[in-house]
Every structure is written in structure tokens, then in C-alpha cells.
C-alpha atoms as a PDB file:
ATOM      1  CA  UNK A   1     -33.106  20.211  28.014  1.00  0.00           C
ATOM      2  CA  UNK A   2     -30.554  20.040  24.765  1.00  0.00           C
ATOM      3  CA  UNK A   3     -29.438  16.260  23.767  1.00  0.00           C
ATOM      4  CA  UNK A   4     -25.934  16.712  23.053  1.00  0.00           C
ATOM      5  CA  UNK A   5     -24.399  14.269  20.304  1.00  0.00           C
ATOM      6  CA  UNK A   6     -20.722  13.674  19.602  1.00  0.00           C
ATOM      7  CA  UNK A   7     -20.267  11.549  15.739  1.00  0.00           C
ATOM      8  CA  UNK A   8     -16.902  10.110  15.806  1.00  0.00           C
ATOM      9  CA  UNK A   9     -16.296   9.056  11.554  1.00  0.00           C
ATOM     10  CA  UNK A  10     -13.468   9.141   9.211  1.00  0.00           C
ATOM     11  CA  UNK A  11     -13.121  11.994   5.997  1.00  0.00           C
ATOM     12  CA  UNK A  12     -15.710  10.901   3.458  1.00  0.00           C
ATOM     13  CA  UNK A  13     -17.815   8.620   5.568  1.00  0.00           C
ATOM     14  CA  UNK A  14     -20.434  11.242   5.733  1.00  0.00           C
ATOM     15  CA  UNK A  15     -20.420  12.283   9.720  1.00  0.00           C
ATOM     16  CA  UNK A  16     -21.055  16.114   8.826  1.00  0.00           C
ATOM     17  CA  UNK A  17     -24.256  15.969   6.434  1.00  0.00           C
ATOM     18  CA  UNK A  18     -25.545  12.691   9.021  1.00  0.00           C
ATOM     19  CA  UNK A  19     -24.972  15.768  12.058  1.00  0.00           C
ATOM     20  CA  UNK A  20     -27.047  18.051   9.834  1.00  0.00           C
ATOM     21  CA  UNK A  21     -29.808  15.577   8.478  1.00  0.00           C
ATOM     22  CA  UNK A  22     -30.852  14.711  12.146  1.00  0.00           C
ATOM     23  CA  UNK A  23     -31.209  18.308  13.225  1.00  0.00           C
ATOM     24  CA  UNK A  24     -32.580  19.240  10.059  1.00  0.00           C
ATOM     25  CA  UNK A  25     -35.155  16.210  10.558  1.00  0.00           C
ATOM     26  CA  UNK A  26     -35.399  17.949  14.480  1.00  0.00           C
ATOM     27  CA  UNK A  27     -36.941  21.147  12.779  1.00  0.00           C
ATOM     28  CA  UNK A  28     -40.201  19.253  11.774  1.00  0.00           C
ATOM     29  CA  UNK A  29     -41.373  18.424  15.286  1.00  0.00           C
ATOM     30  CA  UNK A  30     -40.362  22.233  16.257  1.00  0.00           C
ATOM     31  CA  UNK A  31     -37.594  21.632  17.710  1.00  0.00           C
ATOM     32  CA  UNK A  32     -34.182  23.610  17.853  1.00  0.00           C
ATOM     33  CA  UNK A  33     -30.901  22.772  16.675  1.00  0.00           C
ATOM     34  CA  UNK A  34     -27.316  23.045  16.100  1.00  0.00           C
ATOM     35  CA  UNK A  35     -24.771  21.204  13.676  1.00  0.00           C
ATOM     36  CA  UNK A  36     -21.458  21.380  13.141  1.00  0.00           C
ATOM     37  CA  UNK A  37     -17.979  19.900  12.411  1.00  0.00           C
ATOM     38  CA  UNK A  38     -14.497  20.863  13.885  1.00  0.00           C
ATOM     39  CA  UNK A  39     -12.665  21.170  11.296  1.00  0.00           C
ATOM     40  CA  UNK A  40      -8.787  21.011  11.604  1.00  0.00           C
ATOM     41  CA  UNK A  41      -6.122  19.534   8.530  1.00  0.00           C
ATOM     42  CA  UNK A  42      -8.302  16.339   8.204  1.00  0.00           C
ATOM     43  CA  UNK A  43      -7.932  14.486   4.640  1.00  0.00           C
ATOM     44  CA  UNK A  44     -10.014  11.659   3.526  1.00  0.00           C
ATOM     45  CA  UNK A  45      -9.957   9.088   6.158  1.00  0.00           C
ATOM     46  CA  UNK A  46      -8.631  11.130   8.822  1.00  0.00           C
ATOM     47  CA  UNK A  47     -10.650  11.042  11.987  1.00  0.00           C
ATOM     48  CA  UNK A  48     -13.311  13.729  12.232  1.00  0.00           C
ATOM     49  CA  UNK A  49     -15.501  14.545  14.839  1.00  0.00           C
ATOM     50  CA  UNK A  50     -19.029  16.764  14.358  1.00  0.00           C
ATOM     51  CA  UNK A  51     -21.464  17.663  16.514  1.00  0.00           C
ATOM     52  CA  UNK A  52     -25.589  18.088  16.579  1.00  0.00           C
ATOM     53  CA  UNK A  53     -27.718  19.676  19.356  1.00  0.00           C
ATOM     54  CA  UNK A  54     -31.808  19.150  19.433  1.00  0.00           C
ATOM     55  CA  UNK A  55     -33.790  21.274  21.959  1.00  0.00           C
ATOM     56  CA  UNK A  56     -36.802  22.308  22.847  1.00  0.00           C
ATOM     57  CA  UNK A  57     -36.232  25.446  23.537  1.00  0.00           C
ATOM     58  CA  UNK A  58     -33.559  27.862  21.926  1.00  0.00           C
ATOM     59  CA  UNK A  59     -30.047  26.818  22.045  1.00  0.00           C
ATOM     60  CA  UNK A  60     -27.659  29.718  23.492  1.00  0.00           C
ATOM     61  CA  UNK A  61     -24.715  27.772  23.588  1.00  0.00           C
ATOM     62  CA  UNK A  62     -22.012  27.777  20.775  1.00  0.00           C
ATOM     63  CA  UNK A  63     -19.328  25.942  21.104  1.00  0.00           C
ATOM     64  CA  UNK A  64     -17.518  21.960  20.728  1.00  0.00           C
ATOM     65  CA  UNK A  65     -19.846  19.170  22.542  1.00  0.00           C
ATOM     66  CA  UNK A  66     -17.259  17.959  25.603  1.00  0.00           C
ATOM     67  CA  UNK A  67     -19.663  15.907  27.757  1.00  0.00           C
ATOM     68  CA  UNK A  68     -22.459  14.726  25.424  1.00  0.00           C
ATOM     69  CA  UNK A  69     -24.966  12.451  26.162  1.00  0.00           C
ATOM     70  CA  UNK A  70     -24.373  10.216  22.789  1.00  0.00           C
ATOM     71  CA  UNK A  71     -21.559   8.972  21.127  1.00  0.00           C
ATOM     72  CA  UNK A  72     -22.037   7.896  17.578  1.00  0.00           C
ATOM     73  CA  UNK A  73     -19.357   6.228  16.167  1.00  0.00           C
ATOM     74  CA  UNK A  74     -19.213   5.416  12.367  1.00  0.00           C
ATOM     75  CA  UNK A  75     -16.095   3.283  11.960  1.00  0.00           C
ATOM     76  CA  UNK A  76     -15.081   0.747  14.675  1.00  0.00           C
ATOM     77  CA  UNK A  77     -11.766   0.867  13.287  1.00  0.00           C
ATOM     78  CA  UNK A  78     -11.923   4.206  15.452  1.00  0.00           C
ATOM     79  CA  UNK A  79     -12.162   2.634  18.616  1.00  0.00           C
ATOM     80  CA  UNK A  80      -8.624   2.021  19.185  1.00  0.00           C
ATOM     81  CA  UNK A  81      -7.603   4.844  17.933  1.00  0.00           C
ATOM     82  CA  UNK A  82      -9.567   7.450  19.814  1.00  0.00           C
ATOM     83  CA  UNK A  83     -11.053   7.374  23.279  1.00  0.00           C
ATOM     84  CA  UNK A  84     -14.851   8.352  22.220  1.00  0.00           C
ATOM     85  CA  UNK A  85     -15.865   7.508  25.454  1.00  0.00           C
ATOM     86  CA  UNK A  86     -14.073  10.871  26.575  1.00  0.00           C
ATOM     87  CA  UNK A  87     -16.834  12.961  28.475  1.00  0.00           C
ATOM     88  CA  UNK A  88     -19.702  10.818  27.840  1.00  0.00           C
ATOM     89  CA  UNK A  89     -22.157  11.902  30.626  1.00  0.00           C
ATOM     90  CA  UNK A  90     -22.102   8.800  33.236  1.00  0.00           C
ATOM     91  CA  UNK A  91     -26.094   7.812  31.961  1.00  0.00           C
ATOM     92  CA  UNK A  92     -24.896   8.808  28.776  1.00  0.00           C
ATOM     93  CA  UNK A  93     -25.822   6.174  25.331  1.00  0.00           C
ATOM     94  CA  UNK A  94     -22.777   4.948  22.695  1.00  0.00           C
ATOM     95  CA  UNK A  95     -24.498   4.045  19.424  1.00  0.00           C
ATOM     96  CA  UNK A  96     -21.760   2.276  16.990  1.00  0.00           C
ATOM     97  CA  UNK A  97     -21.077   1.056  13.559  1.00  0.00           C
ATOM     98  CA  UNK A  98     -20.308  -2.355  14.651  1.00  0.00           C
ATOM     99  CA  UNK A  99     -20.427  -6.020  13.048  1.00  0.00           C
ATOM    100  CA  UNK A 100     -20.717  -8.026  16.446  1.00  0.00           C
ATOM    101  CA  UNK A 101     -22.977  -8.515  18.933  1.00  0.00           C
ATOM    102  CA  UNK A 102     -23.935  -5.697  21.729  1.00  0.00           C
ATOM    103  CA  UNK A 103     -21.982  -7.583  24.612  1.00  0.00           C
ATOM    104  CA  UNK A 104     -18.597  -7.460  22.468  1.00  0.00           C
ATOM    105  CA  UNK A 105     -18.943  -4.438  22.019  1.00  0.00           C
ATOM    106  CA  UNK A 106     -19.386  -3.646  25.491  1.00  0.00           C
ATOM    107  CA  UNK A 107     -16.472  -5.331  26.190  1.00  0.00           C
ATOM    108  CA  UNK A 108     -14.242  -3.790  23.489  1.00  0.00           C
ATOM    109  CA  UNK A 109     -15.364  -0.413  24.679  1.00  0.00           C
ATOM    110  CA  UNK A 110     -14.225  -1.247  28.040  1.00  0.00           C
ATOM    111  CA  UNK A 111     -17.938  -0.702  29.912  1.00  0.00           C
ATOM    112  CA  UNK A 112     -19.361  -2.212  32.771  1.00  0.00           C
ATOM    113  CA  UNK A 113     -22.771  -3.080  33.203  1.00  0.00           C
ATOM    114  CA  UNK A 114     -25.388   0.120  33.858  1.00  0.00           C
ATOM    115  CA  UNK A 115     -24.444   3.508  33.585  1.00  0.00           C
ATOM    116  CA  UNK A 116     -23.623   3.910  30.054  1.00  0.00           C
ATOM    117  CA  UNK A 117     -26.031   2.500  27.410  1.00  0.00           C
ATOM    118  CA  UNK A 118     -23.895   0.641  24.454  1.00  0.00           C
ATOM    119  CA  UNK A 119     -25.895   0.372  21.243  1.00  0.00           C
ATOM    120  CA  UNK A 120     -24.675  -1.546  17.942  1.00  0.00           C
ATOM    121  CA  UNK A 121     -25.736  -1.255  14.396  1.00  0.00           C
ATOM    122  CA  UNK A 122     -24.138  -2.947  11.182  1.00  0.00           C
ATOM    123  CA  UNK A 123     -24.508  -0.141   9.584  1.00  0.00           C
ATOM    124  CA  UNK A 124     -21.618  -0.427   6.671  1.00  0.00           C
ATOM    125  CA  UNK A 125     -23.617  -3.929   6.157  1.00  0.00           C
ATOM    126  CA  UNK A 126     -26.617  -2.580   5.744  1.00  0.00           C
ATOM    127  CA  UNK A 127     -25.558   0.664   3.546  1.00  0.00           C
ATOM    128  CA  UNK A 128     -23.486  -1.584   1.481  1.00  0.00           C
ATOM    129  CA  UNK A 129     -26.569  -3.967   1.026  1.00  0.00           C
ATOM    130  CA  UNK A 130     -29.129  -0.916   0.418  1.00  0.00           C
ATOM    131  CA  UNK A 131     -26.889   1.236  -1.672  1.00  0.00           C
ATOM    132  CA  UNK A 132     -23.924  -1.009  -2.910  1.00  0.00           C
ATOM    133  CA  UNK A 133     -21.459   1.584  -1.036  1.00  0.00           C
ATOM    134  CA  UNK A 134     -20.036   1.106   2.656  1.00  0.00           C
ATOM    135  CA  UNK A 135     -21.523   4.725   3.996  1.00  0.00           C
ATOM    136  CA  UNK A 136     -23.107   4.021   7.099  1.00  0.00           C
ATOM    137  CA  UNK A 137     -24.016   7.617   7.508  1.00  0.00           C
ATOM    138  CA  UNK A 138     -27.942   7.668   6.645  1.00  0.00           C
ATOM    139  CA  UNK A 139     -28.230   4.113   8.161  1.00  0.00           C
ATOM    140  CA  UNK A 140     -26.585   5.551  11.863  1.00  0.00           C
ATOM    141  CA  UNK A 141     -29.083   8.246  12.052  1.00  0.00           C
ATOM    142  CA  UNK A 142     -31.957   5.225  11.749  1.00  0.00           C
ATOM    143  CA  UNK A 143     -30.229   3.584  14.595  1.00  0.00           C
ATOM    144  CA  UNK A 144     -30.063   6.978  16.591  1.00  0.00           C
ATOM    145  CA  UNK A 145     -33.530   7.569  16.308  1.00  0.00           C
ATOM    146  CA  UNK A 146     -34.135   4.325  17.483  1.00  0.00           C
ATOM    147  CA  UNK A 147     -31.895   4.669  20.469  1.00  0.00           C
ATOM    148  CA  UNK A 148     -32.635   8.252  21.604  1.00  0.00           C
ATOM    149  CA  UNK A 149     -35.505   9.236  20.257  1.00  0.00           C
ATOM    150  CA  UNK A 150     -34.592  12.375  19.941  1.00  0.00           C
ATOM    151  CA  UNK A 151     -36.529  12.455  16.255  1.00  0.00           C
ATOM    152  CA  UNK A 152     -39.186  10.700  15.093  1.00  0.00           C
ATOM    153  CA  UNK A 153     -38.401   8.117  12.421  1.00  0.00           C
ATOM    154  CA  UNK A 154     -41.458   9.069  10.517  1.00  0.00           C
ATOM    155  CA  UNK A 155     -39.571  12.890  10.343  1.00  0.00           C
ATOM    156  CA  UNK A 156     -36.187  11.343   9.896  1.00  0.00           C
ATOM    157  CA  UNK A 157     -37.559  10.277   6.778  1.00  0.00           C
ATOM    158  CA  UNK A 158     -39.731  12.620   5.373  1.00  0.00           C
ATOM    159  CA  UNK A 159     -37.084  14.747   5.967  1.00  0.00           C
ATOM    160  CA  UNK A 160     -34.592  12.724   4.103  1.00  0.00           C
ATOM    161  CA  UNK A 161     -37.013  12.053   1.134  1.00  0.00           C
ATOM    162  CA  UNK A 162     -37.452  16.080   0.842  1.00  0.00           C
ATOM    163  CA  UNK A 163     -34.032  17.264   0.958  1.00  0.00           C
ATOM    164  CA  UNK A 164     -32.115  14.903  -0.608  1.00  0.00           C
ATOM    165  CA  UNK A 165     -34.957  14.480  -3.342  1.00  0.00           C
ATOM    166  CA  UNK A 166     -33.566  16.836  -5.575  1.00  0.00           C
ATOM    167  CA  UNK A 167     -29.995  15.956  -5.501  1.00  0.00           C
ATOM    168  CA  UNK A 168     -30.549  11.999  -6.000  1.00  0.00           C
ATOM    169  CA  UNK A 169     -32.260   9.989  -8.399  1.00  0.00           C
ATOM    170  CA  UNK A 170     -35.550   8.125  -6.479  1.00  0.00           C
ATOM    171  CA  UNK A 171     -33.902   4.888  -6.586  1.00  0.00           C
ATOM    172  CA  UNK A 172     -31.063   6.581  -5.029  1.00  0.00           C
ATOM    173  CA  UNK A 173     -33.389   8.269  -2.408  1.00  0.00           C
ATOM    174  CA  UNK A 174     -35.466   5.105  -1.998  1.00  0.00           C
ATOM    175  CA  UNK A 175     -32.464   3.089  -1.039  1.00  0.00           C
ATOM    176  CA  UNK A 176     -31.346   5.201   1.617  1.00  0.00           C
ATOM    177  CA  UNK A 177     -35.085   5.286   3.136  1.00  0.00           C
ATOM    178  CA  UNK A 178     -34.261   1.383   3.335  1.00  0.00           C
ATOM    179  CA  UNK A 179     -31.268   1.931   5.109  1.00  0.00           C
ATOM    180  CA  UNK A 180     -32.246   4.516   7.584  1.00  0.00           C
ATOM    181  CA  UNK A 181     -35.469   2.084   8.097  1.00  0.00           C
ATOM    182  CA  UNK A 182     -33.279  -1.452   8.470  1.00  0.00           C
ATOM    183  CA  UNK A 183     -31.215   0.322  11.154  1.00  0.00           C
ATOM    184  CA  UNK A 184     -33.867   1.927  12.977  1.00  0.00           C
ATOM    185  CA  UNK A 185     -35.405  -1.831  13.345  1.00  0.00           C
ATOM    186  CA  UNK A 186     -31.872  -3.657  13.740  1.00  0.00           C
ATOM    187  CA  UNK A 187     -30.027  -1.621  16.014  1.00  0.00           C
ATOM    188  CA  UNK A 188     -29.244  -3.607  19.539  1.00  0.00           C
ATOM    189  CA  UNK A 189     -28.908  -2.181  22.773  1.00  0.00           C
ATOM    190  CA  UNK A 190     -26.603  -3.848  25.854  1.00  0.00           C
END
């Protein structure tokens, strides 16, 4: 059975290559995937949405996510502006960029107790503490490991350290290894 993810992000916060680095990371426990943005006349800053599949078995499907069973948000400031609860599966798991505690954000996302799990990870904190730059991008796919366990951490990282080896310097590389690691271990769940 597929694990459908929705990212909700702004232009330039890094939603597309964090869709593509967790299926990428998916392809070294043999699973199948599929990532992808919708693309329209965004700009930077615009709201974005992009998409990742995992299976285990080939995907056949191509087309937009409309009833996933995660939300990842990367900007709170989002949450008022979109509904990113739209089509969440009724068992389904939110896992957001947040500064406050799990139980606010429950509240500002309007859910009731069971059903939907509501995660929340500071991840702009921690990316801005790692790397000295507010992209929560790397640190949200720690935090959705975490939560779904749809990847192993230990692949989620090998995986980053290998493909984004070349194109960073190590200290570069190193501090988004933090990042992804601190939100894999702070990441609350309501």
C-alpha cells in the first residue's frame, strides 16, 4: 500500500527537492516512488504544493495527491491561508513547521481529538540554528521519518550525505545531518 504525502511550503523554502530527498532516501530500502511539484505561476514565496509517493510495490498511478495520508506543512504562516487539511484521509497524520506546542496546534488547525494525528516540529528553529538559514526543508523530512516511518532515518541520511555530498561543502553537509537528526528526535505528536 502507497503512503501518499501532500508538502504544503512557500517558493524557495525547499518543498520540491525535500519531496524528492525522501523518495530518493525510499529507494535504499527497495522501495518505489514518485515526486513531484504542481507547478502553476508561483514566484518566490508563493504557496506551492508537491507531492511524494513510497511503495512497496510499483506505483501505477500518475497524477496530483487529493486524499493523502500526510500533510507536511513548511510555513505556519500557510495555515490561514490554505486549508491543508483538504482531503486528508480521516486516520490521516499533519506534520508542521510550527513554534508551539502540539495541543496549539491542534487547536489552530481546528482538530478534535483522534482521527487525525497532528505532529509539530520547529523546524525553521532548528535549520536556522544548524545552518544559520530559516529552511526547514531537510529538518521536516527528519520529523517525517519520525512520524511515519515511511524511511528509515539511518537511509534518510546516508542518502542525504551521498547526494548532496558533491554539491556542498562537508560542513555544509554535516549541518544538515544535524538538522534532519534534531528533528527526527524533537518532533511532537498530539
Amino acid at each position: 500500500m502507497a503512503i501518499e504525502i501532500r508538502w504544503h511550503a512557500r517558493g524557495g523554502q525547499g518543498a520540491v527537492l525535500a519531496s524528492r530527498f525522501l523518495a530518493a532516501s525510499a529507494l535504499r530500502e527497495n522501495k518505489y516512488f514518485q515526486a513531484f511539484p504542481q507547478f502553476g505561476t508561483e514566484r518566490m514565496g508563493a504557496p506551492i504544493v508537491a507531492f511524494t509517493r513510497v511503495s512497496p510495490s510499483p506505483i501505477h498511478l500518475h497524477c496530483a495527491v487529493v486524499e493523502p495520508d500526510v500533510v507536511a506543512v513548511m510555513d505556519p504562516t500557510l495555515l490561514g491561508q490554505v486549508d491543508v487539511l483538504a482531503g486528508l484521509k480521516p486516520a490521516g497524520t499533519v506534520v508542521v513547521n510550527y513554534p508551539g506546542p502540539v495541543e496549539e496546534l491542534r487547536r489552530v488547525l481546528g482538530v478534535k481529538d483522534g482521527g487525525v494525528r497532528v505532529a509539530a516540529v520547529d523546524a525553521t528553529r532548528i535549520s536556522s540554528e544548524e545552518l544559520g538559514r530559516p529552511i526547514p526543508n531537510t529538518p521536516m523530512v527528519g520529523a517525517l521519518s519520525r512520524i511515519t516511518g515511511v524511511v528509515g532515518i539511518d537511509n534518510v541520511l546516508a542518502e542525504f550525505r551521498e547526494s548532496m555530498g558533491a554539491r556542498f561543502k562537508p560542513p555544509v553537509v554535516e549541518a544538515n545531518l544535524r538538522a534532519i537528526r534534531r528533528a527526527y528526535e524533537e518532533v511532537q505528536v498530539g
